[in-house]
PDB file of N, CA and C in Angstrom:
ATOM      1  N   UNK A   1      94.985  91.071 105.539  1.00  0.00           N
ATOM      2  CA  UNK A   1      96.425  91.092 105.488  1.00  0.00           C
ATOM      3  C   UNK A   1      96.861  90.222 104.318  1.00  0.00           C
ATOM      4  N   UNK A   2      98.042  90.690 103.443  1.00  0.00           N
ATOM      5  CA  UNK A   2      98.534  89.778 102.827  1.00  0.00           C
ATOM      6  C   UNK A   2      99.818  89.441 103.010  1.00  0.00           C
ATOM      7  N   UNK A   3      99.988  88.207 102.478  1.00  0.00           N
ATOM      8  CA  UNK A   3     101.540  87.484 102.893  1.00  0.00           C
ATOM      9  C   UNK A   3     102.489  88.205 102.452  1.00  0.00           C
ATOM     10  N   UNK A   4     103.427  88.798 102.530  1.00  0.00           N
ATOM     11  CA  UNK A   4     104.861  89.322 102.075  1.00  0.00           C
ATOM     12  C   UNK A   4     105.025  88.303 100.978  1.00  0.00           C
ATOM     13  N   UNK A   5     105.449  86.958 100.847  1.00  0.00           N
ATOM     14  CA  UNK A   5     105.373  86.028 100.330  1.00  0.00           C
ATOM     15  C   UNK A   5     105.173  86.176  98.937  1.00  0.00           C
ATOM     16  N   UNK A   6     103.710  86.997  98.542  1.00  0.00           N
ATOM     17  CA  UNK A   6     102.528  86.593  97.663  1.00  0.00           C
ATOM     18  C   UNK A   6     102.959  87.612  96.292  1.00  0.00           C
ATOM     19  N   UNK A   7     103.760  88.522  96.839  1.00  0.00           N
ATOM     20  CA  UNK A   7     104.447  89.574  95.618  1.00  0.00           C
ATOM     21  C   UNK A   7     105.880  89.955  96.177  1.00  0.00           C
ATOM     22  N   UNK A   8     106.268  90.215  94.708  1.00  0.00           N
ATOM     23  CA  UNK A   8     107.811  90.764  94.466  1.00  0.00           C
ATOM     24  C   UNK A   8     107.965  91.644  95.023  1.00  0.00           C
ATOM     25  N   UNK A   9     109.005  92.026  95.644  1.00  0.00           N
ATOM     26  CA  UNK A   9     109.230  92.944  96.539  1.00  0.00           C
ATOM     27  C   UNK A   9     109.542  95.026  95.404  1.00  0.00           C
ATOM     28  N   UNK A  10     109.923  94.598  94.407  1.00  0.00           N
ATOM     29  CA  UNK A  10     109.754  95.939  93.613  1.00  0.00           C
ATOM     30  C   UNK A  10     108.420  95.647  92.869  1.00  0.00           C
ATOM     31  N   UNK A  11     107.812  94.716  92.522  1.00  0.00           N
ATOM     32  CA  UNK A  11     106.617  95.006  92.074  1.00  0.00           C
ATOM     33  C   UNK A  11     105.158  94.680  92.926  1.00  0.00           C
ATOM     34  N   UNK A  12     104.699  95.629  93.811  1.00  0.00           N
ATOM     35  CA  UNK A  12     103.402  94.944  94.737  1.00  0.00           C
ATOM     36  C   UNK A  12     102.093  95.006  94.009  1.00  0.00           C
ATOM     37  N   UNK A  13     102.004  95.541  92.332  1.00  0.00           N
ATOM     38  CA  UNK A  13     101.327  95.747  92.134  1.00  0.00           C
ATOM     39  C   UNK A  13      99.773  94.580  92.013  1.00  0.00           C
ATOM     40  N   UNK A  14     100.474  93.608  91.896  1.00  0.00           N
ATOM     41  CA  UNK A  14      99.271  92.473  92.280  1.00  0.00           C
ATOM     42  C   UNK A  14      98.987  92.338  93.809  1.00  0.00           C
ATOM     43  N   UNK A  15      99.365  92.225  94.388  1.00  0.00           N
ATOM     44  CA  UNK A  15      99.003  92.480  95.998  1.00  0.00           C
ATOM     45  C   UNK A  15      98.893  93.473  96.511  1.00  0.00           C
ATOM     46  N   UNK A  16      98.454  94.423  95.526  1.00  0.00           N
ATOM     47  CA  UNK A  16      97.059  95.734  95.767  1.00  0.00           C
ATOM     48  C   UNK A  16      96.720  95.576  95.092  1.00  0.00           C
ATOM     49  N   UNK A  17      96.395  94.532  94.263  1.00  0.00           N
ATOM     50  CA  UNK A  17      94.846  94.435  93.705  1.00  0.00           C
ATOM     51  C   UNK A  17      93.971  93.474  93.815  1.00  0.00           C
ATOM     52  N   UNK A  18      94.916  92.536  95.008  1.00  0.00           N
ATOM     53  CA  UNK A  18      94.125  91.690  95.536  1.00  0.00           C
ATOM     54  C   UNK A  18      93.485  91.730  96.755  1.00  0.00           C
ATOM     55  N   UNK A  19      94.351  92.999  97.073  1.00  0.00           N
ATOM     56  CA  UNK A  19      93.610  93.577  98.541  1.00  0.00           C
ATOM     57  C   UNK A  19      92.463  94.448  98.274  1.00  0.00           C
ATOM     58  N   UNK A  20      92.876  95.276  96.960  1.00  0.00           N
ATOM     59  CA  UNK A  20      91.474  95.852  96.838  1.00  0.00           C
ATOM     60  C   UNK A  20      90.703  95.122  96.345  1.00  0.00           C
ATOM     61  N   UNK A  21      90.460  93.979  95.960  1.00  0.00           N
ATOM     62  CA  UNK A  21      89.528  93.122  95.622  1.00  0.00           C
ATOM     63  C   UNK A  21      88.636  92.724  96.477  1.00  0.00           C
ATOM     64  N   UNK A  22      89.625  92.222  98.129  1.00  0.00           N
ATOM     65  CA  UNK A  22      89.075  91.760  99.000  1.00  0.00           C
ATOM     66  C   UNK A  22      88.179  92.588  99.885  1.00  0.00           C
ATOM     67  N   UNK A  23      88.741  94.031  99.665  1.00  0.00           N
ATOM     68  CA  UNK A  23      87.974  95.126 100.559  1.00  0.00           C
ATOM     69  C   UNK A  23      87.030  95.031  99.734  1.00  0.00           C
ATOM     70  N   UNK A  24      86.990  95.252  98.878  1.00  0.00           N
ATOM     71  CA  UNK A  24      85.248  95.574  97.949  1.00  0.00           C
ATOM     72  C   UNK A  24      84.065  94.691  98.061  1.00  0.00           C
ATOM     73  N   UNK A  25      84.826  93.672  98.264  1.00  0.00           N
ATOM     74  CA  UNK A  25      84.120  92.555  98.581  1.00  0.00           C
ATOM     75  C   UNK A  25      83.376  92.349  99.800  1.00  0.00           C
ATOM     76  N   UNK A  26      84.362  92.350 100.650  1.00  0.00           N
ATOM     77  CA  UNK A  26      83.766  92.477 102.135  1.00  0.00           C
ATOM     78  C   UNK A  26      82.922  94.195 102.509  1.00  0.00           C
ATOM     79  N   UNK A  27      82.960  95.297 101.548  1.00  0.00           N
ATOM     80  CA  UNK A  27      82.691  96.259 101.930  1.00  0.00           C
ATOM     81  C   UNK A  27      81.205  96.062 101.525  1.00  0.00           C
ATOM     82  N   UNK A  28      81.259  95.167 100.409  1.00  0.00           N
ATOM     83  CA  UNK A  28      79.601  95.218  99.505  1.00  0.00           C
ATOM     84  C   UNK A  28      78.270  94.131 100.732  1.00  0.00           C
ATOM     85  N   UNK A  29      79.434  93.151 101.537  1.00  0.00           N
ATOM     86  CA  UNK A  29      78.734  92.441 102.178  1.00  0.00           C
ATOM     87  C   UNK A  29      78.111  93.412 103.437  1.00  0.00           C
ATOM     88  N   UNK A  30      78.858  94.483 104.304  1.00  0.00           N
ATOM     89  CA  UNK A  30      78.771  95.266 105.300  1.00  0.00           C
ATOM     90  C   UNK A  30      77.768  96.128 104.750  1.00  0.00           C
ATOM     91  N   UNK A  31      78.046  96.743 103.739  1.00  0.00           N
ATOM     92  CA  UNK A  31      76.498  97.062 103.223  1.00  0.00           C
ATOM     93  C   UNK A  31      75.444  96.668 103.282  1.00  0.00           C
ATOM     94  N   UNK A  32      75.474  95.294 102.429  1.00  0.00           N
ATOM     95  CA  UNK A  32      73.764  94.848 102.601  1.00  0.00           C
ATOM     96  C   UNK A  32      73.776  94.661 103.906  1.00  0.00           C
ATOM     97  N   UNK A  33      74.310  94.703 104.857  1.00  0.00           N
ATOM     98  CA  UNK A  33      73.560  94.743 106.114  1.00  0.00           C
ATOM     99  C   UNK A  33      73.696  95.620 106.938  1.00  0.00           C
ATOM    100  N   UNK A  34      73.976  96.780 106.346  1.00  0.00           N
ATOM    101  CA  UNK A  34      73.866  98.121 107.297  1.00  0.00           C
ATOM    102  C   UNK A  34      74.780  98.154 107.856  1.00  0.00           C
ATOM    103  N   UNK A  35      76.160  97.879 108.110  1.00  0.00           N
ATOM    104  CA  UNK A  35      77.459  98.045 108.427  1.00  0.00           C
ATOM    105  C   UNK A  35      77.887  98.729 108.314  1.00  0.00           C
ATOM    106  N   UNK A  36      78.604  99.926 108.915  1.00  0.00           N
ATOM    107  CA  UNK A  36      79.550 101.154 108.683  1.00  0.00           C
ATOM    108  C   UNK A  36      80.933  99.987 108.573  1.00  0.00           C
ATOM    109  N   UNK A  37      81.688 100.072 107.467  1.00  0.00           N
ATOM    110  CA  UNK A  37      82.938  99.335 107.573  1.00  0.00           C
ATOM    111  C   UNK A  37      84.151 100.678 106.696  1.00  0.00           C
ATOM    112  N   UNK A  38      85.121 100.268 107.717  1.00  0.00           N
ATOM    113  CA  UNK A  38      86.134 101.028 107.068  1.00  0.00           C
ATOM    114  C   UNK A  38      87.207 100.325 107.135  1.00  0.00           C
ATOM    115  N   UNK A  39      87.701 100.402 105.512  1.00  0.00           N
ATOM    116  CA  UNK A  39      88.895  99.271 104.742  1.00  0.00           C
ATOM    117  C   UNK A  39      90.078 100.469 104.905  1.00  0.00           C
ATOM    118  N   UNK A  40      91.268  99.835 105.161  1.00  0.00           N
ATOM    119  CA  UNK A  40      92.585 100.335 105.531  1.00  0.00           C
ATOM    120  C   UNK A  40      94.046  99.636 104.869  1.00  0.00           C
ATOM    121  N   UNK A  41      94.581  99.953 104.308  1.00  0.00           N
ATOM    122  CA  UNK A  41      95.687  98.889 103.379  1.00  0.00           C
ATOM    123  C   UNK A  41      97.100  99.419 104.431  1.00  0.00           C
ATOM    124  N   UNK A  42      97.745  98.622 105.035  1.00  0.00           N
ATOM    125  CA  UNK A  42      99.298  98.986 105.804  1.00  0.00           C
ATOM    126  C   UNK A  42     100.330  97.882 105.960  1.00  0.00           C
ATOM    127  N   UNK A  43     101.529  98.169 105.595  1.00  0.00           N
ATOM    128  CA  UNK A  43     102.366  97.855 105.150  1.00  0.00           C
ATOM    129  C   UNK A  43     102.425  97.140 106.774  1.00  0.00           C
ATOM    130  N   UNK A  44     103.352  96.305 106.744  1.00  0.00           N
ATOM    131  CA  UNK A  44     103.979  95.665 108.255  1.00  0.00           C
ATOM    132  C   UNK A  44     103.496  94.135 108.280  1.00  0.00           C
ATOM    133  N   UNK A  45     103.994  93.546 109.649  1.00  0.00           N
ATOM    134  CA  UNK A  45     103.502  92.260 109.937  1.00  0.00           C
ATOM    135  C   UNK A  45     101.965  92.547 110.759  1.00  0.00           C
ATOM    136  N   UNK A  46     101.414  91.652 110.131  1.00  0.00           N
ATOM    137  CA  UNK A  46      99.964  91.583 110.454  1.00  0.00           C
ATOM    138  C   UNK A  46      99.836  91.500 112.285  1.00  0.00           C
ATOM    139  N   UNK A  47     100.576  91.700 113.370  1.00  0.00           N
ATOM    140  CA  UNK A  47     100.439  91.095 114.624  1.00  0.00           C
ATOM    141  C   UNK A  47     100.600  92.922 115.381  1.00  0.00           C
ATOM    142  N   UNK A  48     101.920  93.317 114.133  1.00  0.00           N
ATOM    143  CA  UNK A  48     102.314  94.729 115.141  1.00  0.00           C
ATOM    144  C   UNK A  48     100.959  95.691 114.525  1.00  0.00           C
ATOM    145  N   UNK A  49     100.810  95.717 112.888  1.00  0.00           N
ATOM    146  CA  UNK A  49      99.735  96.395 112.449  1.00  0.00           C
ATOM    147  C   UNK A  49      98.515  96.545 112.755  1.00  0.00           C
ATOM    148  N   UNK A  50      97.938  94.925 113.566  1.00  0.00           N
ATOM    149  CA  UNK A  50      96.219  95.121 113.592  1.00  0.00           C
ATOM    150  C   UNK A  50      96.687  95.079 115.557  1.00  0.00           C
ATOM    151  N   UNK A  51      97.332  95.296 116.247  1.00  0.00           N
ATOM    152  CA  UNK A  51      97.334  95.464 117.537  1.00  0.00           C
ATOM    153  C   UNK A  51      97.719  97.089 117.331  1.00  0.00           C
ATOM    154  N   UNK A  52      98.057  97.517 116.715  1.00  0.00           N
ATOM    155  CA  UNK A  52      98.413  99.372 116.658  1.00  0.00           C
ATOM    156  C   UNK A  52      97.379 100.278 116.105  1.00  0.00           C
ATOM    157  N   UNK A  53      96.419  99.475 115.400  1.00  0.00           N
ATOM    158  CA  UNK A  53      94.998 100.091 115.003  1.00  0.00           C
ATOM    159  C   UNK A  53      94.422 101.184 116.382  1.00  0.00           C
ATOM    160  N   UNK A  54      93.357 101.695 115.294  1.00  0.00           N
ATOM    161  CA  UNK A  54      92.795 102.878 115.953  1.00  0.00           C
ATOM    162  C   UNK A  54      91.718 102.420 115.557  1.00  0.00           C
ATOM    163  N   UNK A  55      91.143 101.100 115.558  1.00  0.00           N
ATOM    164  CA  UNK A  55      89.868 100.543 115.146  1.00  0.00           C
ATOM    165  C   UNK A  55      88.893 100.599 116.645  1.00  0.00           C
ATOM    166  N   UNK A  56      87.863 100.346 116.421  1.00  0.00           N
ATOM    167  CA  UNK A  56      86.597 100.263 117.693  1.00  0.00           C
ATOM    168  C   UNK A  56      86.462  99.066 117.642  1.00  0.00           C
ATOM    169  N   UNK A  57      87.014  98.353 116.734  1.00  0.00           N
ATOM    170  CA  UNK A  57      86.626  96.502 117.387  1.00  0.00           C
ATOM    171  C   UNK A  57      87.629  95.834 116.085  1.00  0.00           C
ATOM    172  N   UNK A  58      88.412  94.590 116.481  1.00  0.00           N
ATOM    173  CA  UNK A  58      89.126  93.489 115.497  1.00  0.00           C
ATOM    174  C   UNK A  58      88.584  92.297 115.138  1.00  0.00           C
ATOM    175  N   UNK A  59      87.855  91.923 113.751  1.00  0.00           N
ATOM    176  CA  UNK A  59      87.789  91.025 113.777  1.00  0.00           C
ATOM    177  C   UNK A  59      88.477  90.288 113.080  1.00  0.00           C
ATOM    178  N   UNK A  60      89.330  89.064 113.024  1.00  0.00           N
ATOM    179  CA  UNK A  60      89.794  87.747 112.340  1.00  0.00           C
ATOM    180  C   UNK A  60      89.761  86.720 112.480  1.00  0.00           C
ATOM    181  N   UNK A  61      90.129  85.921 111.290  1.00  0.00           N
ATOM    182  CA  UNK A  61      89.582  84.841 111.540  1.00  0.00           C
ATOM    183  C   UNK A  61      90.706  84.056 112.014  1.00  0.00           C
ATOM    184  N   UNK A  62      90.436  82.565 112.381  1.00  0.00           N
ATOM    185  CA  UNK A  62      91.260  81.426 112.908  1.00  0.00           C
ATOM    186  C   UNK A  62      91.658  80.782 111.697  1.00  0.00           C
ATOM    187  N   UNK A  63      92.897  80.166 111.562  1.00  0.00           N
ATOM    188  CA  UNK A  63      92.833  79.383 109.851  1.00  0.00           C
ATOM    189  C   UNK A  63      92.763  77.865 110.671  1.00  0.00           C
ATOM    190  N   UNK A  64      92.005  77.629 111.697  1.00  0.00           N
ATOM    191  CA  UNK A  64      91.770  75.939 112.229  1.00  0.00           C
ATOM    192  C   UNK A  64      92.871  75.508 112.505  1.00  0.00           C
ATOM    193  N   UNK A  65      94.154  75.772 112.941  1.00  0.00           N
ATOM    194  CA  UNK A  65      95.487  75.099 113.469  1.00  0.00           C
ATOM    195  C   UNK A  65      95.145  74.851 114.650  1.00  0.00           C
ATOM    196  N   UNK A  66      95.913  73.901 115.323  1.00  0.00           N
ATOM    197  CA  UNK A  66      95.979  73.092 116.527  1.00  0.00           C
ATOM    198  C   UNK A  66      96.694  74.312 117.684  1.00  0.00           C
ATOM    199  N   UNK A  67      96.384  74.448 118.748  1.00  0.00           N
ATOM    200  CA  UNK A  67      97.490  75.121 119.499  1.00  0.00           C
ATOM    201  C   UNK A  67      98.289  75.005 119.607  1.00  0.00           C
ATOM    202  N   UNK A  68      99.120  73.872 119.214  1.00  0.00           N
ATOM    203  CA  UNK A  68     100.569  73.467 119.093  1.00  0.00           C
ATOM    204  C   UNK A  68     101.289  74.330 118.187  1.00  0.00           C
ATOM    205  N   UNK A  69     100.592  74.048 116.441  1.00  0.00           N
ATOM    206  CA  UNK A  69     100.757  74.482 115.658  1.00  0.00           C
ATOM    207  C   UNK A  69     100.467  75.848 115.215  1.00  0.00           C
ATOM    208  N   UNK A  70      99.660  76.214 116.008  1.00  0.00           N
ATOM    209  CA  UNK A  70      99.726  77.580 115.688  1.00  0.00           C
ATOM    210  C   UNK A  70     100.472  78.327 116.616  1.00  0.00           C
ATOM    211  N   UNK A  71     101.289  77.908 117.750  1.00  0.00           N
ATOM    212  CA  UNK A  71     102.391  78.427 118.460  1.00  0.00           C
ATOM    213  C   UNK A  71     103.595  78.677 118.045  1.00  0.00           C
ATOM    214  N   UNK A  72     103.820  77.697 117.192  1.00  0.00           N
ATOM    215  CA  UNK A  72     104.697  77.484 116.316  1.00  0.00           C
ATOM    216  C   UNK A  72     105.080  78.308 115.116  1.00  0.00           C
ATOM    217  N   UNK A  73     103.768  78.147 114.539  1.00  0.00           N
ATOM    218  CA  UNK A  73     103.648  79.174 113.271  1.00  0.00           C
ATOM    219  C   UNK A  73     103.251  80.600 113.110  1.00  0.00           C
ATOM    220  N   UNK A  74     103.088  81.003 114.960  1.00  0.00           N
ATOM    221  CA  UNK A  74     103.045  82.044 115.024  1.00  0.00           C
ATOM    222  C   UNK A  74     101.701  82.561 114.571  1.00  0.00           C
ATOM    223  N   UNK A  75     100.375  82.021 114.945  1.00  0.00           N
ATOM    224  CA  UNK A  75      99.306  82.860 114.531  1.00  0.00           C
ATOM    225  C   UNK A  75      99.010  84.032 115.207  1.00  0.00           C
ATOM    226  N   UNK A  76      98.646  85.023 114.598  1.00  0.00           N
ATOM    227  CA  UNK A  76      98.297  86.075 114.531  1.00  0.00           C
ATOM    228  C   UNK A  76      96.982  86.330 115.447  1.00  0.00           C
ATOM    229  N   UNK A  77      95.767  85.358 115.036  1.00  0.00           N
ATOM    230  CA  UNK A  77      94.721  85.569 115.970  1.00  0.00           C
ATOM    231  C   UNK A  77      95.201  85.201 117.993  1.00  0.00           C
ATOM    232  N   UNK A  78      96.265  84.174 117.977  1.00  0.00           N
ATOM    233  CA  UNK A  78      96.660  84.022 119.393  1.00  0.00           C
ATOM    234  C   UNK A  78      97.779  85.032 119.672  1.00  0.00           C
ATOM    235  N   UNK A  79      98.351  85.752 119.048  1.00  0.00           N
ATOM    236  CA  UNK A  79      98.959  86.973 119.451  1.00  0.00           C
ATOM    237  C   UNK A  79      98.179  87.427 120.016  1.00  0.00           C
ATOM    238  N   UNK A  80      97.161  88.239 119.384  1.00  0.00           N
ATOM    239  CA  UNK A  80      96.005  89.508 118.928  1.00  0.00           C
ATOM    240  C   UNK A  80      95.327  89.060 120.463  1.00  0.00           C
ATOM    241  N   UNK A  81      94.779  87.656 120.593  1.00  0.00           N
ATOM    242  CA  UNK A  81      94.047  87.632 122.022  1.00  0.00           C
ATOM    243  C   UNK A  81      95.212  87.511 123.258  1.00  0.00           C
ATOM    244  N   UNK A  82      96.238  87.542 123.273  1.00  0.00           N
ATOM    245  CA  UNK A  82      97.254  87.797 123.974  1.00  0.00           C
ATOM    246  C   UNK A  82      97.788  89.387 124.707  1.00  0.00           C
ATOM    247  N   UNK A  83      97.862  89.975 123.277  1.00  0.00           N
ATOM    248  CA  UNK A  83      98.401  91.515 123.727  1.00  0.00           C
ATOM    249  C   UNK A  83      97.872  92.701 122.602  1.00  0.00           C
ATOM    250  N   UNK A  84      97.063  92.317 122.604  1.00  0.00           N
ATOM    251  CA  UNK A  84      95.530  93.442 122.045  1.00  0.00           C
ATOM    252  C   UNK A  84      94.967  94.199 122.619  1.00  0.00           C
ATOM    253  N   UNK A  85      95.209  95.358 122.600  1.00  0.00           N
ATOM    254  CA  UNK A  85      94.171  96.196 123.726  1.00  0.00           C
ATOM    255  C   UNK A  85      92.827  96.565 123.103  1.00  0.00           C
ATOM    256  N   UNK A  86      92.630  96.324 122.148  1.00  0.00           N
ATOM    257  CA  UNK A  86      91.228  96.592 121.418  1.00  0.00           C
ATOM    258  C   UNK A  86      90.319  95.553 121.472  1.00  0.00           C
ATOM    259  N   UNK A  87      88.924  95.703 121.606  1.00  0.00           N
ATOM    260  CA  UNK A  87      87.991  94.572 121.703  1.00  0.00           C
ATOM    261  C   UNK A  87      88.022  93.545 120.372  1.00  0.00           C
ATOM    262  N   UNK A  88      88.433  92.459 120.325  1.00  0.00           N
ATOM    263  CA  UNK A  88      88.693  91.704 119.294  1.00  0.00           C
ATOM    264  C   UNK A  88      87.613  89.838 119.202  1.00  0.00           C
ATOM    265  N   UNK A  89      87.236  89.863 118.232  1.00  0.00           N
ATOM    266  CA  UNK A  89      86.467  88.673 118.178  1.00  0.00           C
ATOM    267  C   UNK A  89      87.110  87.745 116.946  1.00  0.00           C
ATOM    268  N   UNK A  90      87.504  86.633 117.407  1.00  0.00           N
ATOM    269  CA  UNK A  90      87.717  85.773 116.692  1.00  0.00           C
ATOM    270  C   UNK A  90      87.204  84.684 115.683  1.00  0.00           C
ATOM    271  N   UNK A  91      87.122  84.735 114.669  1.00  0.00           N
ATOM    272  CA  UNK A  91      85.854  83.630 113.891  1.00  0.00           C
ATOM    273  C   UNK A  91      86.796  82.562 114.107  1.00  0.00           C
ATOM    274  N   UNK A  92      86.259  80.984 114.204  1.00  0.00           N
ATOM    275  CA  UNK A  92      86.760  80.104 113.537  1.00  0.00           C
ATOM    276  C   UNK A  92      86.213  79.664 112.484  1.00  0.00           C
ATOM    277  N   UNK A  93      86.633  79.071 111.485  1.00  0.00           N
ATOM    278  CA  UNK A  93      86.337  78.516 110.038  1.00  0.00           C
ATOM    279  C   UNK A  93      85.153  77.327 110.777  1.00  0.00           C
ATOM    280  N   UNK A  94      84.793  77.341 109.848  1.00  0.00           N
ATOM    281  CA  UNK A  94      83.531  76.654 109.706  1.00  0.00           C
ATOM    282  C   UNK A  94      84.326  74.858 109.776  1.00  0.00           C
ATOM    283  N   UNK A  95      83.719  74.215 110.532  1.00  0.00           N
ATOM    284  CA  UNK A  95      84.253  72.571 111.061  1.00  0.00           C
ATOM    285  C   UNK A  95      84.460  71.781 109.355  1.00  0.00           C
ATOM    286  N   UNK A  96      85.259  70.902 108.881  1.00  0.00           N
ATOM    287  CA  UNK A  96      85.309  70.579 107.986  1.00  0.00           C
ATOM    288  C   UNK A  96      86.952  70.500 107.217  1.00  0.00           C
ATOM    289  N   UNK A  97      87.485  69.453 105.948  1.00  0.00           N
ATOM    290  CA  UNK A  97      88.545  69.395 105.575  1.00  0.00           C
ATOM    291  C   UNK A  97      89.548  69.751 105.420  1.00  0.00           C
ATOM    292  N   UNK A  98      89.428  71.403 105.401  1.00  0.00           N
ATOM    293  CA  UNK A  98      89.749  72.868 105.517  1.00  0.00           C
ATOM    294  C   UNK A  98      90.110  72.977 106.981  1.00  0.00           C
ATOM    295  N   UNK A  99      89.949  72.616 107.892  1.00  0.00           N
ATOM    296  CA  UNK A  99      90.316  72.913 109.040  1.00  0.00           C
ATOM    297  C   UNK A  99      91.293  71.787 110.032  1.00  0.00           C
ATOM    298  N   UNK A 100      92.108  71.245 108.789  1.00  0.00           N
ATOM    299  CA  UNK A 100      92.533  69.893 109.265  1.00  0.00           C
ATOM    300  C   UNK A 100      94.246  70.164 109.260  1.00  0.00           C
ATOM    301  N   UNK A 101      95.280  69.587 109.910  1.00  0.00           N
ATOM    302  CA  UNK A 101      96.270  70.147 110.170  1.00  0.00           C
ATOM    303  C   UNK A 101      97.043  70.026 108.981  1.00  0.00           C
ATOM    304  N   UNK A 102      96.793  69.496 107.768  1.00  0.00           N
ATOM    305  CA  UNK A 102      97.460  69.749 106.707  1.00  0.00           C
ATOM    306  C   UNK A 102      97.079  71.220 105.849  1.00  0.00           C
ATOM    307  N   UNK A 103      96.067  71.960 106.284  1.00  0.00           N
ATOM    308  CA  UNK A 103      95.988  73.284 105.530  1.00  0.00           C
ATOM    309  C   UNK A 103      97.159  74.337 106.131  1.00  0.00           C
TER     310      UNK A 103
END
């Protein structure tokens, strides 16, 4: 998903090419390990879009917020395990600076 935020609203052309960046990326990793992966680009908020999928499984990640703070800020992965009807697995980020309540 990308932020609304991250491009101009008449020009998205950099935020499709950073999404296709990211699919290629993650598509080359599902490869080397024998992964059937299928990349999908859709417009919307990331909570109504990846709960309306027609996927066989969700995965995302946690960005390390506190439950407070991510109540607050509205994360997406505690939606998703809330009112998801699809089998969904959550990563958290790996323990470390990055996962501290100033990110």
């Amino acid at each position: 998903m990308v932020d609304a935020n991250l491009c101009d609203a008449d020009d998205d052309g950099p935020a499709q090419r950073l999404v296709e960046h990211e699919i290629a990326h993650v598509r080359a990793l599902a490869d080397a390990l024998g992964v059937h992966l299928v990349g999908e680009v859709q417009r919307g908020d990331a909570e109504s879009v990846l709960c309306h999928s027609e996927a066989d499984l969700l995965v995302v990640g946690a960005c390390g917020r506190t439950r407070i703070t991510g109540r607050l800020l509205g994360s997406v992965s505690y939606y998703l395990a809330r009112h998801c009807h699809l089998p969904l697995v959550i990563v958290p980020l790996p323990e470390g600076p990055h996962t501290t309540e100033s990110h």
